[in-house]
Protein backbone atom coordinates (compact mmCIF):
# COMPACT_ATOMS: atom_id res chain seq x y z
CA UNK A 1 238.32 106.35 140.55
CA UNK A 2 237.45 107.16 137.01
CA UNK A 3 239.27 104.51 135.36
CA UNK A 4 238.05 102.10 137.91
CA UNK A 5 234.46 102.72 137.41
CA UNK A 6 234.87 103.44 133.25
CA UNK A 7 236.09 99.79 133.19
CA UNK A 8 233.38 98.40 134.99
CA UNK A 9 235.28 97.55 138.54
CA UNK A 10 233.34 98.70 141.49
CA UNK A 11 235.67 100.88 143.84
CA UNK A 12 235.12 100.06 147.36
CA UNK A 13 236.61 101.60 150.21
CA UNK A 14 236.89 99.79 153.65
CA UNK A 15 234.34 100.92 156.80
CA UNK A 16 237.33 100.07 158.38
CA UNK A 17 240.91 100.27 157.96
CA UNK A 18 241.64 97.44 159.87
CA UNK A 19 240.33 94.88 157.70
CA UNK A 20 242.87 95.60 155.14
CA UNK A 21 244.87 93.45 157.74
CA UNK A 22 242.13 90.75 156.92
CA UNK A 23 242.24 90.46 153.20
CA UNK A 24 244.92 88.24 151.46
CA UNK A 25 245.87 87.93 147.94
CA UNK A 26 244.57 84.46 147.55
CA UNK A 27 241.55 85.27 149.46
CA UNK A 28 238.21 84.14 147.68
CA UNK A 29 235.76 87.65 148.16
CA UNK A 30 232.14 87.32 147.30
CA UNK A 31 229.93 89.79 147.33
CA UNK A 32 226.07 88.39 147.02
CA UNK A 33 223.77 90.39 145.15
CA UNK A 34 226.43 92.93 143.87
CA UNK A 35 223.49 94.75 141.81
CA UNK A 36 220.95 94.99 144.83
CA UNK A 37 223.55 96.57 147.06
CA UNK A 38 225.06 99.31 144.51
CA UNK A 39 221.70 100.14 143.36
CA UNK A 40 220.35 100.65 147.17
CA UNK A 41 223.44 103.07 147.77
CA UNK A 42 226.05 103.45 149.42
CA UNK A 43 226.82 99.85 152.22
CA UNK A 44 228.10 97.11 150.42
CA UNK A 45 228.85 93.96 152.71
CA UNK A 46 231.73 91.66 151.32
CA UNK A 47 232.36 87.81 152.82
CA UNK A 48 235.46 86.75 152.72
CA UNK A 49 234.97 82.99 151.73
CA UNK A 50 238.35 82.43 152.61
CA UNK A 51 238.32 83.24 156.48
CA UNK A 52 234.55 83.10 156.80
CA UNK A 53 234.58 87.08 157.71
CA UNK A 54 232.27 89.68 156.51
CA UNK A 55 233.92 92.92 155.60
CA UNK A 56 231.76 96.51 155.30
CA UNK A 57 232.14 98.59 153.16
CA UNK A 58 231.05 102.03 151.19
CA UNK A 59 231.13 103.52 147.77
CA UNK A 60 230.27 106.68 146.75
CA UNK A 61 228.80 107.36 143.12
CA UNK A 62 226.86 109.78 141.46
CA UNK A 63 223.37 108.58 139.12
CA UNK A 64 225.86 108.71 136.54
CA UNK A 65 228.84 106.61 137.91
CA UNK A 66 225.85 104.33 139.47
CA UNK A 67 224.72 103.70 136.32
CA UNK A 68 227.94 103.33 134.50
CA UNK A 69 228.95 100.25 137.32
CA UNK A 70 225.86 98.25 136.90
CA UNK A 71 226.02 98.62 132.78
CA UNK A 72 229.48 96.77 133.28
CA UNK A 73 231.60 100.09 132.55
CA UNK A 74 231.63 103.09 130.10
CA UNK A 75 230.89 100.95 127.28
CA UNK A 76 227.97 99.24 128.32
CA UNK A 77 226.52 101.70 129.16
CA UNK A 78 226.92 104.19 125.96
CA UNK A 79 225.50 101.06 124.15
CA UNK A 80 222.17 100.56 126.40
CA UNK A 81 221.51 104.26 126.20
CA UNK A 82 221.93 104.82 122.66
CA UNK A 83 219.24 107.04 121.58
């Protein structure tokens, strides 16, 4: 989860494991005000443009890793917290 979140890519994990059945490659995912919902915590709704579905999900993150996400990865966020 690291790597994920050092490179700026927000690690979801399904409410439900039966949505997996739901997604497809070539599906168009949106989630709408990405910032808003990491920053509140941990429920982070997903529409699937594609099939016109709405997929819940969670993520888990410390301050740190919170942080780290919205800066756009590692990065990002060493250079907006240089002292």
């Amino acid at each position: 989860m690291d790597n994920l979140i050092n490179n700026g890519i927000v690690p979801l994990t399904l409410k439900n494991p039966d949505d997996y059945e739901q997604i497809s490659p070539d599906d168009m995912l949106i989630i709408k005000k990405a910032r808003d919902q990491i920053a509140a915590g941990s429920d982070i709704i997903v529409k699937n443009m594609t099939r016109n579905s709405v997929i819940h999900t969670h993520i888990l993150l410390s301050d740190r890793q919170q942080r780290m996400i919205l800066a756009g990865g590692l990065l990002n966020d060493i250079r907006q917290n240089k002292h």
